[in-house]
Structure formats: structure tokens, C-alpha cells
Protein backbone atom coordinates (compact mmCIF):
# COMPACT_ATOMS: atom_id res chain seq x y z
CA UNK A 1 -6.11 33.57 -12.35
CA UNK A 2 -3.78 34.92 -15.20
CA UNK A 3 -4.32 38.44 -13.59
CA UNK A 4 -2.80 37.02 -10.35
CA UNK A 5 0.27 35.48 -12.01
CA UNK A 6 1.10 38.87 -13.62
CA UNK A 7 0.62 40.96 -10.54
CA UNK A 8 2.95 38.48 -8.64
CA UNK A 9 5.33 38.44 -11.14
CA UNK A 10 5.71 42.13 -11.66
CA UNK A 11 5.89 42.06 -8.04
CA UNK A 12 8.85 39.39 -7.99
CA UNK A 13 10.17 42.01 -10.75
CA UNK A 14 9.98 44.85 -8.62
CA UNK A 15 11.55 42.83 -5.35
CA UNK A 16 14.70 42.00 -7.92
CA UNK A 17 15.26 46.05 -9.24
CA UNK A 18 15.04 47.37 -5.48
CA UNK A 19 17.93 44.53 -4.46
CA UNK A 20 20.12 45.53 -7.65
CA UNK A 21 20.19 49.20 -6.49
CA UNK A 22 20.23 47.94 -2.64
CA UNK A 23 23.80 46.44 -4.48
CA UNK A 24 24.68 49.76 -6.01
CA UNK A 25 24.49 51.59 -2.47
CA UNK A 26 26.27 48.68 -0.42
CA UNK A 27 29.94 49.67 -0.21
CA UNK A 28 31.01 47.73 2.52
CA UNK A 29 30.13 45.35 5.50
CA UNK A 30 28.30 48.05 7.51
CA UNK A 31 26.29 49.27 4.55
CA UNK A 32 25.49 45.47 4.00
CA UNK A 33 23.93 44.65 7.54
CA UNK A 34 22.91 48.00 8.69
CA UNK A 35 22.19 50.44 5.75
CA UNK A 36 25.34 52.26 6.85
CA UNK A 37 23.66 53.31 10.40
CA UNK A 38 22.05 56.19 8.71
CA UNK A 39 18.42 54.35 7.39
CA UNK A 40 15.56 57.22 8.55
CA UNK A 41 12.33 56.83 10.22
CA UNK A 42 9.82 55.81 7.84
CA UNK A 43 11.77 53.31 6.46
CA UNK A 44 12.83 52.00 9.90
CA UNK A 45 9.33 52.45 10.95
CA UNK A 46 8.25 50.05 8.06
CA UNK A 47 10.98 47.87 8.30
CA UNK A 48 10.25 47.15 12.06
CA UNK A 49 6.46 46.98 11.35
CA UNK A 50 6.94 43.92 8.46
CA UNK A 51 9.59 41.97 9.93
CA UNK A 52 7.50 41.99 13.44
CA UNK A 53 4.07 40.70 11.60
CA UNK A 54 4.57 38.02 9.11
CA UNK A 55 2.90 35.41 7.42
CA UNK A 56 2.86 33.41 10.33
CA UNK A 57 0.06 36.24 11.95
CA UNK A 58 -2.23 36.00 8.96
CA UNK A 59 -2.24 32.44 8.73
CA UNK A 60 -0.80 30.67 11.77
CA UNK A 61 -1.44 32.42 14.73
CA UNK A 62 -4.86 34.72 13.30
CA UNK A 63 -6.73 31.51 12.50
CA UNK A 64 -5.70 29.67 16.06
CA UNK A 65 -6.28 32.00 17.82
CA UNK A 66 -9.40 33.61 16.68
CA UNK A 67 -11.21 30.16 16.46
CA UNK A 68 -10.13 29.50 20.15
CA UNK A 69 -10.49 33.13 21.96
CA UNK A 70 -12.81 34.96 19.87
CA UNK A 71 -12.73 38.83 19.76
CA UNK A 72 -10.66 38.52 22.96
CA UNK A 73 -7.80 37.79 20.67
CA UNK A 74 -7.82 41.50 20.12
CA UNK A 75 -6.19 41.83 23.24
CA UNK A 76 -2.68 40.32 21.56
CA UNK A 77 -3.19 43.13 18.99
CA UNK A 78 -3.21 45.88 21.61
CA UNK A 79 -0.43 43.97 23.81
CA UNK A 80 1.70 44.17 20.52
CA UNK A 81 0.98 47.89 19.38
CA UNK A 82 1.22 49.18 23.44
CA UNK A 83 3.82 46.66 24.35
CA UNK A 84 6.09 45.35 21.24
CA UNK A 85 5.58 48.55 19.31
CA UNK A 86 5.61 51.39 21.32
CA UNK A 87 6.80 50.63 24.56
CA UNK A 88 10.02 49.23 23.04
CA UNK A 89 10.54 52.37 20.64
CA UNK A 90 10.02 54.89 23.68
CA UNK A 91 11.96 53.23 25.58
CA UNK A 92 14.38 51.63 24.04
CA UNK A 93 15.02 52.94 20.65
CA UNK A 94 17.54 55.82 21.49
CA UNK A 95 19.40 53.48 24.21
CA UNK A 96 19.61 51.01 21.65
CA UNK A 97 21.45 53.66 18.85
CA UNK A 98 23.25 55.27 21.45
CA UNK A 99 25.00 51.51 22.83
CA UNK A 100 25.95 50.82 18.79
CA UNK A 101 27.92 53.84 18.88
CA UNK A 102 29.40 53.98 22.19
CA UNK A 103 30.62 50.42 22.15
CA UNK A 104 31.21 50.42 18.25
CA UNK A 105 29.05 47.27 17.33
CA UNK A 106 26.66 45.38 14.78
CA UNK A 107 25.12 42.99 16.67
CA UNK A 108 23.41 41.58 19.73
CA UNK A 109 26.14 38.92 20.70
CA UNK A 110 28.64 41.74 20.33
CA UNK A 111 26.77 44.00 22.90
CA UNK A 112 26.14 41.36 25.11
CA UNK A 113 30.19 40.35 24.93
CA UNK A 114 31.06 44.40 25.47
CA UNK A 115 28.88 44.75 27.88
CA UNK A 116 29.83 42.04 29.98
CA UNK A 117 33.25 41.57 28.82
CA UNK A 118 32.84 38.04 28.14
CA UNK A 119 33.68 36.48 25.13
CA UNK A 120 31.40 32.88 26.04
CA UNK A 121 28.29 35.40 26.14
CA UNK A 122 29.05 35.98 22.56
CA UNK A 123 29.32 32.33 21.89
CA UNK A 124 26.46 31.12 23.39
CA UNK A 125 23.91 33.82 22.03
CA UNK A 126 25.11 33.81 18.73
CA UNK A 127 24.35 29.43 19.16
CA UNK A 128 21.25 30.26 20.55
CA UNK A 129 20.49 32.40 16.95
CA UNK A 130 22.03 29.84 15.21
CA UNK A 131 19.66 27.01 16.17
CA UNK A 132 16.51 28.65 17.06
CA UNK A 133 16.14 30.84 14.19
CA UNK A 134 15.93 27.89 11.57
CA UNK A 135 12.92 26.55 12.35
CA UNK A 136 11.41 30.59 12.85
CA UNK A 137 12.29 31.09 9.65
CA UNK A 138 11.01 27.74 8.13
CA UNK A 139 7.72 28.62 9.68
CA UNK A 140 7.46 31.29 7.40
CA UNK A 141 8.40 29.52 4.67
CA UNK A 142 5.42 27.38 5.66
CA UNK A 143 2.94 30.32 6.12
CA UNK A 144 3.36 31.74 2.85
CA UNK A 145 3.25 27.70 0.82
CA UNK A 146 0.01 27.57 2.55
CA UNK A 147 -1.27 30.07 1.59
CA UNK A 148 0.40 29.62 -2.23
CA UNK A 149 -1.31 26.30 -2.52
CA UNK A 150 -4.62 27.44 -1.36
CA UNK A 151 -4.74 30.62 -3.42
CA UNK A 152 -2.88 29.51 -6.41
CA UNK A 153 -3.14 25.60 -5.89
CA UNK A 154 0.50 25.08 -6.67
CA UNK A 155 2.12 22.31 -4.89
CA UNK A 156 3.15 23.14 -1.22
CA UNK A 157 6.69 22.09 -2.75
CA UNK A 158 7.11 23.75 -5.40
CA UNK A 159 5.65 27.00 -4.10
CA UNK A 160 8.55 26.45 -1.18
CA UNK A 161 11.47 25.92 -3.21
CA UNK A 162 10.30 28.74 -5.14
CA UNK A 163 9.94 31.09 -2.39
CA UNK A 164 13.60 30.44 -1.28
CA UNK A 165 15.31 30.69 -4.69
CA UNK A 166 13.47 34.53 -4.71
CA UNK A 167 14.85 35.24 -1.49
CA UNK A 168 17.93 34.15 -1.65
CA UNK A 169 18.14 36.96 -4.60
CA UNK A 170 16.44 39.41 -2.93
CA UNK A 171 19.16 38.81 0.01
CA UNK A 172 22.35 38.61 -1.08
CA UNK A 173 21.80 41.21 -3.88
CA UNK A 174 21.55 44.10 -1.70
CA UNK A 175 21.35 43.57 2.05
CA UNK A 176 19.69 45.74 4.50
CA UNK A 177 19.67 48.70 1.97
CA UNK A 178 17.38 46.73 -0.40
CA UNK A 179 15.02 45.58 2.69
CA UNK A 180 14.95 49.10 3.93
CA UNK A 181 13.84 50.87 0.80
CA UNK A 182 11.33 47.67 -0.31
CA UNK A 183 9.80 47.61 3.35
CA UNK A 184 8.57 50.94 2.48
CA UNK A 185 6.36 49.52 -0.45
CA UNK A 186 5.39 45.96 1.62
CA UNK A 187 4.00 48.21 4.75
CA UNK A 188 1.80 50.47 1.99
CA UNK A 189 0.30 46.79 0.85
CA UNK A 190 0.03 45.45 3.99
CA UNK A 191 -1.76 48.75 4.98
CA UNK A 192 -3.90 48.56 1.88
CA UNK A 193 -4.23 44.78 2.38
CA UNK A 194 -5.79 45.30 5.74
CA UNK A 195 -7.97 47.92 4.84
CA UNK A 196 -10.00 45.67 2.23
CA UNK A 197 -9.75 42.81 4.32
CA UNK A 198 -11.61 44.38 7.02
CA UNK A 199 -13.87 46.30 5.04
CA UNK A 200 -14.91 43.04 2.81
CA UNK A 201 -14.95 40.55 6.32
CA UNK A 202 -17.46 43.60 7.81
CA UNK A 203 -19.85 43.31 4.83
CA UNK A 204 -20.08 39.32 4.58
CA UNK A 205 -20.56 39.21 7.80
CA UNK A 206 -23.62 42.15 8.33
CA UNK A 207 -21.90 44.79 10.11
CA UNK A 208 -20.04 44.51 13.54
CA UNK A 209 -23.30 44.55 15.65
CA UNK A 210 -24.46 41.43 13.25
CA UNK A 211 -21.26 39.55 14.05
CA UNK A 212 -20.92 39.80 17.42
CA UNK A 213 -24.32 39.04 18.28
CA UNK A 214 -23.71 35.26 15.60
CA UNK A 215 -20.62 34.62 17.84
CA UNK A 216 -22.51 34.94 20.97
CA UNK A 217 -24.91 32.37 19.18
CA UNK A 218 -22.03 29.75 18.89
CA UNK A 219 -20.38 30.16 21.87
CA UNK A 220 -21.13 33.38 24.24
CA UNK A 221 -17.38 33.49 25.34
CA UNK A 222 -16.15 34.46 21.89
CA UNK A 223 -17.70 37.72 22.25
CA UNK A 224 -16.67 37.94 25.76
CA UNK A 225 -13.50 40.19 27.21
CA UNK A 226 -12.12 36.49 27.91
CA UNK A 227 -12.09 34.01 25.41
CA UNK A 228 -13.07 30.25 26.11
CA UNK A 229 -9.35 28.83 27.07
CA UNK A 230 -9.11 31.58 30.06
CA UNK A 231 -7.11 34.45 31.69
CA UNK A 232 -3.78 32.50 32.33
CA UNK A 233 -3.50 31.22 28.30
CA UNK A 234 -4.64 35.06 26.74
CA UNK A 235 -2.28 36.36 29.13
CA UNK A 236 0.74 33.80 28.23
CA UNK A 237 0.12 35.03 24.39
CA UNK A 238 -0.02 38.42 25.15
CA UNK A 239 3.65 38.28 27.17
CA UNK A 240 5.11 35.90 24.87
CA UNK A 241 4.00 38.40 21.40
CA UNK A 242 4.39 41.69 23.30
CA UNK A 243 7.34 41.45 25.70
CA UNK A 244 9.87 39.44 23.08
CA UNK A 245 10.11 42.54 20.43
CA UNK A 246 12.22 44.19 23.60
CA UNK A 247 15.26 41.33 22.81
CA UNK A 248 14.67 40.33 19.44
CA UNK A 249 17.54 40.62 17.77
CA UNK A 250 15.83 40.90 14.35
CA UNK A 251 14.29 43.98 15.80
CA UNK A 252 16.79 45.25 18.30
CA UNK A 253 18.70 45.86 14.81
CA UNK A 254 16.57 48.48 13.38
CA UNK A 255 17.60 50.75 16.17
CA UNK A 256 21.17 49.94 15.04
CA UNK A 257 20.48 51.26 11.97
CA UNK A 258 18.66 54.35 12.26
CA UNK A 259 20.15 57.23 11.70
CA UNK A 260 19.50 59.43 14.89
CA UNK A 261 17.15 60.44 17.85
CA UNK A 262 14.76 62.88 15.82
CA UNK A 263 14.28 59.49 13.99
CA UNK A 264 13.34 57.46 16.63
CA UNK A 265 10.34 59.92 17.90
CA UNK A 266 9.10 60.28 13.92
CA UNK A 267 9.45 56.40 13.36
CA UNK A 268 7.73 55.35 16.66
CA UNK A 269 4.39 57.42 15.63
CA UNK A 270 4.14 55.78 12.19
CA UNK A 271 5.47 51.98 13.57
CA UNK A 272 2.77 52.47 16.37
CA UNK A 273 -0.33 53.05 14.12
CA UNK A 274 0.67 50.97 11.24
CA UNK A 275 1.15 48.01 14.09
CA UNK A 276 -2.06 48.86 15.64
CA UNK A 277 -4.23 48.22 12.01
CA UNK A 278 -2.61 44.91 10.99
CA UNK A 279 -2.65 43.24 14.42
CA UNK A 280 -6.39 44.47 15.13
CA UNK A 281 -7.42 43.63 11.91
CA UNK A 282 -5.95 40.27 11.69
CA UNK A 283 -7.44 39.11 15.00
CA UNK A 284 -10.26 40.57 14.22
CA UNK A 285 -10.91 38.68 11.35
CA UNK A 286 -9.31 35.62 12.84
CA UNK A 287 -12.38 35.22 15.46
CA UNK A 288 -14.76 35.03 11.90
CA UNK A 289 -12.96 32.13 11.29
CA UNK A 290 -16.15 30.55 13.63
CA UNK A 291 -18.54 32.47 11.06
CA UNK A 292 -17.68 32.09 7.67
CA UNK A 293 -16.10 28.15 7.61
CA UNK A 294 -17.39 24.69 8.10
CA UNK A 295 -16.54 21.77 7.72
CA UNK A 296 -19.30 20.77 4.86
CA UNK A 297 -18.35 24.29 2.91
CA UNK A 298 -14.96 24.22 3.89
CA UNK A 299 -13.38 20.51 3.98
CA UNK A 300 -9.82 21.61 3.19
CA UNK A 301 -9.95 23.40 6.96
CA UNK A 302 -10.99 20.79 8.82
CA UNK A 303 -9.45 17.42 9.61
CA UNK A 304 -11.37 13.97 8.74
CA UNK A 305 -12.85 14.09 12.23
CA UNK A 306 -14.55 17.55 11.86
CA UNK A 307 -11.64 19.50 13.37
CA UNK A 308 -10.09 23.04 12.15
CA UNK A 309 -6.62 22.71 10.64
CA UNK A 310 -5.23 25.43 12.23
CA UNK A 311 -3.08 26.33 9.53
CA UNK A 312 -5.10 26.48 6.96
CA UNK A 313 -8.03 28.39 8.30
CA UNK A 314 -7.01 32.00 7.73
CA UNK A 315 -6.08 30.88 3.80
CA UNK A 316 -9.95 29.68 3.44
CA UNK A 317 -11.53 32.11 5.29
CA UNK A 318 -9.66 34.77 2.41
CA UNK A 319 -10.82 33.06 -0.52
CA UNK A 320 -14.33 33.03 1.11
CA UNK A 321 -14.72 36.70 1.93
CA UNK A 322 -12.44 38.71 -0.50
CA UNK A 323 -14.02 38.27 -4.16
CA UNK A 324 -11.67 37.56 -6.65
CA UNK A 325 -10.84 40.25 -8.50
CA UNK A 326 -9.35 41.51 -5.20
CA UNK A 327 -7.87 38.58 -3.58
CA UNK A 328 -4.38 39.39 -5.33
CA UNK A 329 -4.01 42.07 -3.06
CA UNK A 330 -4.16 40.11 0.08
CA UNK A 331 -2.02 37.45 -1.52
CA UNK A 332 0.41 40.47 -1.81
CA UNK A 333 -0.17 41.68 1.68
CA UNK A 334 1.06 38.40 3.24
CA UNK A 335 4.16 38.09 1.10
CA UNK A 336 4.87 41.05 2.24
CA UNK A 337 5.02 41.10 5.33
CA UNK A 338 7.10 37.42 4.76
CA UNK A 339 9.16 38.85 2.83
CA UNK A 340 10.09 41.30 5.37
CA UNK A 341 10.38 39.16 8.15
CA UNK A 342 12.51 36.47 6.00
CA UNK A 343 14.45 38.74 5.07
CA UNK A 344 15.22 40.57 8.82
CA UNK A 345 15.69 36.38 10.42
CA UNK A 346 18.19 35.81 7.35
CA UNK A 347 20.43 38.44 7.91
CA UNK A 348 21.28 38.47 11.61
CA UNK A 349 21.40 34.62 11.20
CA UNK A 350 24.18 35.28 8.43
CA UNK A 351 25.93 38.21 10.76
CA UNK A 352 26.15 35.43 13.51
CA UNK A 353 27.77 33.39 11.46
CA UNK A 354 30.25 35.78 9.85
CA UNK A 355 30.77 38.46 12.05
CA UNK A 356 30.07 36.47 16.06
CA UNK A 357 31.91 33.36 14.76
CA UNK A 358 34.06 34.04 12.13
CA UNK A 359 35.28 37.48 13.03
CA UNK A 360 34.77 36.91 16.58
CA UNK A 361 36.57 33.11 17.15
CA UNK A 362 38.31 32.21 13.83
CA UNK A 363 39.94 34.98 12.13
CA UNK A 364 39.65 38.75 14.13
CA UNK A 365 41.21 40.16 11.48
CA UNK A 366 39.03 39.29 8.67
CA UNK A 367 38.52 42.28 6.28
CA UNK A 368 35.23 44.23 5.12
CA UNK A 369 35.21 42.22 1.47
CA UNK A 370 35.32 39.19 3.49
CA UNK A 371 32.75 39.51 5.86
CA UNK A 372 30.46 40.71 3.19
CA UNK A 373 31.04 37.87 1.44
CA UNK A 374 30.42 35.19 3.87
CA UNK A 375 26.70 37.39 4.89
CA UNK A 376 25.67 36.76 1.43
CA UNK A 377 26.87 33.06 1.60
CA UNK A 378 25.49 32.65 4.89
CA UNK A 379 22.43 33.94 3.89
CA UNK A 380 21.83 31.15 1.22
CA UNK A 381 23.32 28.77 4.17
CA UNK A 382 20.37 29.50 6.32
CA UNK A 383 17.22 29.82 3.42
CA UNK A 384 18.70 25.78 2.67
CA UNK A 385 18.23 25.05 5.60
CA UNK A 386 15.01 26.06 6.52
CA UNK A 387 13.51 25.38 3.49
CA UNK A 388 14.82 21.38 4.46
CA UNK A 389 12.94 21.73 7.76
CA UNK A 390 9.70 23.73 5.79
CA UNK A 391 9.69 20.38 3.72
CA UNK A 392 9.19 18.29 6.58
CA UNK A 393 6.18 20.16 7.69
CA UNK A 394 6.70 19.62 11.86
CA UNK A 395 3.89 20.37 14.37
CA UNK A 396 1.94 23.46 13.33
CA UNK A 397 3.17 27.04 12.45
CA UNK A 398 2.07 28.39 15.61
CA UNK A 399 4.00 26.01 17.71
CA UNK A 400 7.10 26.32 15.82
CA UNK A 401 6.73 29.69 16.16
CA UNK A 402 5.96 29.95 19.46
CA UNK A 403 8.89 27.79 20.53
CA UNK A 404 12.11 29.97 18.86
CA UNK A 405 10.24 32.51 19.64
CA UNK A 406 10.31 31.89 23.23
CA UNK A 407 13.42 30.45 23.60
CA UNK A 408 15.32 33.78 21.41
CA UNK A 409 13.65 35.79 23.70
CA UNK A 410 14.48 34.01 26.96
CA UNK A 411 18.15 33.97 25.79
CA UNK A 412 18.10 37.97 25.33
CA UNK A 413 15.83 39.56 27.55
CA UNK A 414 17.42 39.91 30.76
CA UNK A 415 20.47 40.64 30.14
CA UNK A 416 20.20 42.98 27.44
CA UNK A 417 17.26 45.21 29.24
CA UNK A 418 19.08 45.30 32.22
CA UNK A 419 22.55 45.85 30.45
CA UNK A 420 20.99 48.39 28.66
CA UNK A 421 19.44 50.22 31.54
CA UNK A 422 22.01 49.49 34.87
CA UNK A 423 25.38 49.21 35.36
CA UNK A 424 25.46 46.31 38.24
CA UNK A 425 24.25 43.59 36.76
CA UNK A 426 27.32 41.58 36.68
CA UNK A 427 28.97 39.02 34.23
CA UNK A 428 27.30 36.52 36.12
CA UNK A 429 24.33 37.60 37.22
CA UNK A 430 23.72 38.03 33.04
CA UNK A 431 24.57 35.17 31.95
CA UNK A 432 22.49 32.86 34.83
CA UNK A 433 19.41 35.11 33.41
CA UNK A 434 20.56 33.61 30.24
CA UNK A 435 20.66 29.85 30.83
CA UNK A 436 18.19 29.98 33.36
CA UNK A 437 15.50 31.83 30.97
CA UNK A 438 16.39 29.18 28.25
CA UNK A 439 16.44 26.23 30.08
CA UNK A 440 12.69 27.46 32.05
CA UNK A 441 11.74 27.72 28.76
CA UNK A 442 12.67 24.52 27.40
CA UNK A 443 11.73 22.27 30.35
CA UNK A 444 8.26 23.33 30.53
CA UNK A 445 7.70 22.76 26.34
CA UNK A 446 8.73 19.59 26.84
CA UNK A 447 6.86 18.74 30.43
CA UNK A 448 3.43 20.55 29.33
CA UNK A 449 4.01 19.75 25.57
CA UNK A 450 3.33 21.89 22.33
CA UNK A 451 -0.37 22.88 23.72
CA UNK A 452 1.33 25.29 26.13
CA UNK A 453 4.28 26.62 24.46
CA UNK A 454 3.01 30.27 24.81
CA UNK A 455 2.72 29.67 28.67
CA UNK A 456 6.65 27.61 28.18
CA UNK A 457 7.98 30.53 26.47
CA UNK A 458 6.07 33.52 28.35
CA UNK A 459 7.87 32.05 31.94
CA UNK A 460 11.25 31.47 30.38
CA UNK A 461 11.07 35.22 29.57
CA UNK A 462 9.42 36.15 32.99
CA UNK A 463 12.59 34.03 34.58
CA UNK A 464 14.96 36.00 32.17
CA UNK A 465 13.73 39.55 33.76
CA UNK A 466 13.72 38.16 37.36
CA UNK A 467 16.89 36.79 37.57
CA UNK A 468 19.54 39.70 37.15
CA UNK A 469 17.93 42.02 40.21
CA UNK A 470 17.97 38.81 42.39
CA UNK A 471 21.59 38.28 41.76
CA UNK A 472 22.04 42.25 42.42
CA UNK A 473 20.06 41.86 45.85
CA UNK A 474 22.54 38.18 46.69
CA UNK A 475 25.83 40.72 45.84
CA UNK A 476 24.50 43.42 47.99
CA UNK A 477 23.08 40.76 51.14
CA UNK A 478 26.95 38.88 50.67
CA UNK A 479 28.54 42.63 50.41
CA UNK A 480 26.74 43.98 53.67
């Protein structure tokens, strides 16, 4: 245990040096949220790779969904390396660097109001970042207490309040440049992380052969291509982890930031395979969850009635495979990739406040010290705030997840693929995909509940894409 406290401390250590010379290289407001547009390919590779897979993976959505699909799970892992990894990289990395330069901008909101020329745009997706990225960010708060009070038992509380006191450090010391250069070093853990994980679960369990054929024993589905809740649910979580990365703005920046095409073709190699080996592997454990817990060896995972606390899963099922003298490194593998993703949610919450609103609405001629400034003060702003929300524990982490992610991606994804990729989609027609993606989104959460937000959110998107050619075909049917 002592061993543990000193690894995570030296690691807390290390976090703090990279920030302070993150603050030596941060000159001005650019530098600050975008590494001075000139971060290369590895880095941005890692930097994508951690703030797409966070805590929330490992111990949220690895555990549900493994206990309730099985090995199909794996199917969200490929979705995400083909899909959220690759597919946006190839085809929209370039695009992406290309639009910063052309229209001279930092942010989403401030494509969106370019590109459409319309200030209320700007408004109403910076809002949208603004309310729905609290509670994303609180669920990773919540993802890494877990798994803190589990591993370490330290209070859920403490461990929280903790968590955001180190961020808020890590943060406002050094901005993007820090994350950049320490997302190198969380990706190499995370990869190493992995690695043992997989290697350890293989062994407990007797070999892959072994373990399939004991899943097949419990339930024969769980070994099947389809897991037990169906096509239409494994589809919903495939579209709603895989299709979002194309408009998430916490992504969408590290194209921003890169520093040129040859970059883009380097990163999207290393991004893809590194993305490919945590997702597989942390599904792929996931379905074990049916193997290695119970409720009589394993009472802190199940509910009173004999149920599996989803949350909590994923943190047992570690402590029951990975021996001790190696469970550090896991521990270190999930903070990693939270840290990351913390981090990424943060910092474009912060530029929405002090660039969209401030700069955008209040005062447009607020200078570089200024906006710098109000990031790093925004940045504490928004780690208050969800650690508030973290304390109050609501729903599940999947669900909270699931719902701002959903509803971001809703906002964004039509008009920002088709902005990026036509030239008719009209002021209109963009921001109908908008409200109509959002609002899809949000109806059917609250008609169908928090058992089918992935099938809420995965529509809302699905409406977001549809929307902006329909309004092309109703201009060129009114035009004819």
C-alpha cells in the first residue's frame, strides 16, 4: 500500500513539473488553448487518444456493458478505432486545420458563427458547452473516486475534492502545452496499462478458448456476435461512441492545434492503433466481469438484491485479477486517461466562456493577457462545479455520460460536417439541424428514460446529419 502512495505521488509530482514548463512556453492566449497551432503528431496523436477514452470506459461504460453484451461489446471498440479514430482523422483532420486558418479561429462556436455568419449560432453552441459539459466532466470525476475508494479505500469525498484541487493546478499552470507534452507519458501508461491488464485477465481466466467456452456456460449470447439486449441497443452504442468524435469539440480541437498536413497522416497511424488496444482491451475484459465476480466474493459490486452496481464492477474485477504488486499501474492507467480527458472538457469549457462570451458578446476588444486570464479562472469555474454535481452522485456514470454526450454531439454534428464539407447548407438549414438534433435528443431521454439514452442520443445525432440535405433538397424544390 505504501508503494502505491509513492508511485501516485511522484506521479502527482511529475503532472505539477510538466504544467510549470507548459507555463514557461505559454506566451499568449493562442499558446494557452492551442499549443500555439504548431503541437506535432505524436503528441496530438496521444492527446486525442486520452481525452477520447477516459475513466468513464474503464469503469463506467467497460463494466455495463460487458456484463450486458458480452464479447459483442467488442464491436464498440472497433466502431471507435474505424469510426471515432480513423475515419474522423482521414477525413477530417486536414479540413479541420485548414478551416482554423482560413477563417482565423479557436473554437467550434467561432466556426460555426463564420461559417454561417450568425452570431446566435455562436451563442447557442457555446450554451450548449456550457451546460452539457458539467455533468461530462463530473462523470469523470466520479470514475476516477470510484475507483480511488476501491483501490485505495479513501473516502469517495475526499478522493474527489482531491482530484479537483490537482487539476485545477495541472490546468491553469500551463494550458494545452502542459496537456500536450504530459499526454505523451499518460498514452505510454495507458498502453502499458492495457498490456498487463489483458495479459493478467487471459491467465485468471485459462486462456481465450477457456473463457469463451465459461461464458457460453452462463449465458450462450455473451459469446455470441450479438449480445443478449439485441441489434438495435449494440448498434445505438456503437453510433452514439463512434459517430460523436466527428463534432466533439474537445476533439475537433486537436486538429486546431496541429501543426500541419504531414502531421495529420503520421498522427492518424499512431491515434488509430493506440485506440484500437485500449478500447478492445477494455471491452474485452469488461465481458469477464460475468467470470471473475459474484455477489458472495464480491458484495461491494452487487446491490442488496443480488444485482451488479454498474459502476463499481470494472474497479473489483481489477483488484481481483491484477496481483498487487502490479495493480499501481492500472491505477495509473485510468488516471491517465482522466486526466487527459479532464483536462481537454476543462479547457474548451473555459474558451467558451472567455473567448465565445466574453470576447464574443461583452467586450470584442478584450486583449491576449485578458483572455488568458479568464481561461485559467474559468477553468477553476468549471472543476467547482462539477466536482458539486460529482458530490451528489446522480444516476450512474454511464448515463450521465451518455446524455452530454449525446446531446454535445447532436448540437455539432450537422452543421459542422456539412459546413465543413459543402457550401449550401444555409444559415438556416444549420441551425434547424441544431435544435432539431438537440431537442430529438432530449425528448426521447426523457420519454424512454435513462435505460435508452444511447438509443436518445444515437437519433438526435442521426436527426442532426439528416436535416441540413433535406433543407438543401426544400431550397432547390421552392427554387425550381
Amino acid at each position: 500500500m505504501v508503494a502505491k502512495y509513492i508511485v501516485v505521488v511522484g506521479y502527482a509530482l511529475l503532472i505539477v513539473v510538466v504544467g510549470i514548463l507548459g507555463m514557461r512556453k505559454t506566451r499568449n492566449f493562442n499558446d494557452f488553448l492551442l499549443g500555439g497551432g504548431k503541437v506535432g503528431p505524436w503528441m496530438t496523436a496521444f492527446s486525442y487518444g486520452t481525452a477520447y477514452f477516459s475513466a468513464v470506459l474503464f469503469i463506467g461504460f467497460a463494466g455495463k456493458i460487458g456484463w450486458g453484451f458480452g464479447l459483442s461489446g467488442i464491436w464498440i471498440a472497433v466502431g471507435n478505432t474505424v469510426l471515432g479514430v480513423f475515419g474522423v482523422w482521414f477525413l477530417l483532420g486536414s479540413r479541420i486545420k485548414k478551416a482554423a486558418v482560413d477563417y482565423n479561429i479557436h473554437t467550434m462556436p467561432e466556426f460555426l458563427e463564420a461559417r454561417y455568419n450568425s452570431p446566435f449560432f455562436k451563442f447557442f453552441t457555446s450554451a450548449a458547452i456550457f451546460v452539457f459539459f458539467i455533468p461530462y466532466t463530473a462523470a469523470v470525476f466520479m470514475g476516477l473516486s470510484y475507483l480511488f475508494e476501491v483501490s485505495f479505500g479513501l473516502p469517495y469525498t475526499y478522493v474527489l475534492l482531491f482530484m479537483g484541487v490537482f487539476t485545477g493546478i495541472y490546468l491553469v499552470l500551463g494550458g494545452y502545452k502542459s496537456m500536450a507534452m504530459i499526454d505523451v507519458v499518460f498514452g505510454m501508461i495507458m498502453t502499458i496499462g492495457v498490456i498487463i491488464l489483458l495479459t493478467f485477465t487471459l491467465n485468471k481466466g485459462g486462456g481465450l478458448g477457456n473463457i469463451i467456452q465459461n461464458l457460453r456456460e452462463i449465458n450462450p449470447k455473451l459469446a455470441a456476435p450479438v449480445g443478449p439486449p439485441g441489434i438495435w441497443p449494440l448498434l445505438s452504442l456503437i453510433i452514439l461512441t463512434s459517430l460523436a468524435p466527428f463534432a466533439m469539440p474537445q476533439l475537433v480541437q486537436k486538429f486546431y492545434a496541429i501543426k500541419d498536413k504531414k502531421s495529420v497522416r503520421i498522427g492518424m497511424i499512431a491515434s488509430t492503433v493506440f485506440a484500437l488496444l485500449v478500447t478492445g482491451i477494455a471491452y474485452f475484459t469488461g465481458a469477464l466481469t460475468r467470470l471473475f465476480l459474484s455477489p458472495g466474493n464480491n458484495p461491494a459490486a452487487f446491490t442488496e438484491s443480488g444485482a451488479p452496481n454498474f459502476d463499481v464492477l470494472m474497479p473489483e474485477l481489477l483488484t481481483t485479477v491484477i496481483p498487487d504488486a502490479l495493480s499501481v499501474v492500472i491505477i495509473l492507467l485510468i488516471l491517465s486517461a482522466s486526466m487527459s480527458t479532464l483536462a481537454a472538457l476543462v479547457l474548451i469549457s473555459s474558451s467558451t466562456v472567455a473567448k465565445d462570451f466574453y470576447k464574443g458578446f461583452i467586450k470584442k476588444d478584450a486583449g491576449d493577457k485578458q483572455l488568458t486570464m479568464l481561461m485559467r479562472v474559468g477553468s477553476v469555474f468549471f472543476i467547482l462545479l462539477s466536482i458539486i454535481l460529482a458530490l451528489f452522485k446522480p444516476a450512474v456514470i454511464v448515463t450521465i455520460l451518455s446524455i452530454s454526450w449525446g446531446a454535445i454531439a447532436s448540437v455539432f454534428l450537422g452543421p459542422f460536417i456539412w459546413g465543413l464539407f459543402t457550401k449550401w447548407l444555409s444559415r438556416t438549414g444549420a441551425i434547424m439541424s441544431s435544435l432539431l438534433g438537440l431537442g430529438t435528443c432530449l425528448f426521447l431521454f426523457f420519454l424512454w428514460g435513462p435505460s435508452k439514452v444511447p438509443q436518445a442520443g444515437a437519433i438526435g445525432m442521426i436527426v442532426s446529419l439528416v436535416v441540413p440535405p433535406l433543407t438543401g433538397l426544400l431550397r432547390i424544390g421552392k427554387n425550381a
